[in-house]
Protein backbone atom coordinates (compact mmCIF):
# COMPACT_ATOMS: atom_id res chain seq x y z
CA UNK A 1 -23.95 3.42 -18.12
CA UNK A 2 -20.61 2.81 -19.68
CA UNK A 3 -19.07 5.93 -18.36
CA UNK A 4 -20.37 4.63 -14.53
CA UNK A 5 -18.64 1.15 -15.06
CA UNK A 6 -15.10 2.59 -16.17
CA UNK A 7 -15.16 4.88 -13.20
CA UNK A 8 -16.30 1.74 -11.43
CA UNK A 9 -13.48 -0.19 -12.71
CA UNK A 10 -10.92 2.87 -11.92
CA UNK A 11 -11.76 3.20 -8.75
CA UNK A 12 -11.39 -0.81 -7.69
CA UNK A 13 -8.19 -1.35 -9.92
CA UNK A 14 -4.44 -1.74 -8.96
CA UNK A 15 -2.71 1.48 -8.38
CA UNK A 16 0.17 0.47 -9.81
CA UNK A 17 -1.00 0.50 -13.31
CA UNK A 18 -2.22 3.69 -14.99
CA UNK A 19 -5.95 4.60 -16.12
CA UNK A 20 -7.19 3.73 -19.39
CA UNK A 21 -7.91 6.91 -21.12
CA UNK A 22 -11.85 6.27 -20.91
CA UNK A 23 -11.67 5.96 -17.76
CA UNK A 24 -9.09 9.36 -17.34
CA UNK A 25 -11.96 10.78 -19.15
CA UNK A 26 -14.69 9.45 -16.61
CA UNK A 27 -12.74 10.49 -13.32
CA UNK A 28 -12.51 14.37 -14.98
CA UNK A 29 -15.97 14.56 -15.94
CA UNK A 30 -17.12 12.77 -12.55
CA UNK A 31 -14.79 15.32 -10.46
CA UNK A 32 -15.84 18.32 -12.49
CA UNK A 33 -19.83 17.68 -11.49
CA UNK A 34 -18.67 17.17 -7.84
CA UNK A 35 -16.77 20.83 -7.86
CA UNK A 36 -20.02 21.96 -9.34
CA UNK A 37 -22.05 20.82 -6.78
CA UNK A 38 -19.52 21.91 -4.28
CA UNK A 39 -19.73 25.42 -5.38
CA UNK A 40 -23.22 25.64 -5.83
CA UNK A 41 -24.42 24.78 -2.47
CA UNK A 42 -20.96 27.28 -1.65
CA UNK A 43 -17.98 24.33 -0.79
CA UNK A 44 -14.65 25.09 -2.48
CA UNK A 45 -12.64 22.37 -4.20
CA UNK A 46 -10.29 23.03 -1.27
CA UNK A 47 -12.63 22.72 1.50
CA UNK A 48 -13.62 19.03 -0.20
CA UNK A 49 -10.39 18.16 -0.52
CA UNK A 50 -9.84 18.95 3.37
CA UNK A 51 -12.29 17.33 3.98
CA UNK A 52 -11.47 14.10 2.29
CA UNK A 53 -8.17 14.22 3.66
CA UNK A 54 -9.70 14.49 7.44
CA UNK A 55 -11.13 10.60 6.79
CA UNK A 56 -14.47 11.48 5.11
CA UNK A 57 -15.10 9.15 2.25
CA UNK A 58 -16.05 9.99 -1.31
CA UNK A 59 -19.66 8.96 -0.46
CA UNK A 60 -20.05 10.33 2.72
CA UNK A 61 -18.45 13.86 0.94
CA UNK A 62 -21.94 13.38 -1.73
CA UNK A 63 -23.96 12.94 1.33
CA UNK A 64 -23.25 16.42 2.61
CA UNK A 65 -23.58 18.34 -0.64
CA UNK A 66 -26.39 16.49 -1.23
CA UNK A 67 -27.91 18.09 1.92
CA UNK A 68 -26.69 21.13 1.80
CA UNK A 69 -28.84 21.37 -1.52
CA UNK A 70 -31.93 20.86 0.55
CA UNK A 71 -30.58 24.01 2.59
CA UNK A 72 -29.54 26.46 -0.31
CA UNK A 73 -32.84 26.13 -2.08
């Protein structure tokens, strides 16, 4: 749960002052198991971060992989 509240925290602090090393730590690990996803239901880092740079939030980005799972299976 702590590992939830640091990314938590990142995400809703300042940008002006740098990350925390826990919660450096938190954003890697969180990012790695969204590439994962991404590649397993066959969405390239690249094509998320076009994606996300078009207007679709981080959430909404979930969303899709999410139901692309339901289709790869």
């Amino acid at each position: 749960m702590t590992t939830e509240l640091d990314l938590s925290a990142a995400m809703s602090r300042d940008l002006a002052e740098p990350l925390t090393l826990e919660q450096k730590e938190a954003l890697q690990r969180a990012v790695a198991k969204v590439v994962a996803l991404g590649a397993q239901v066959g969405v390239s880092a690249d094509q998320m971060i076009e994606l996300l740079q078009s207007g679709l939030t981080v959430g909404e980005l979930l969303e899709v992989l999410a139901a692309r799972t339901g289709e790869v299976a």
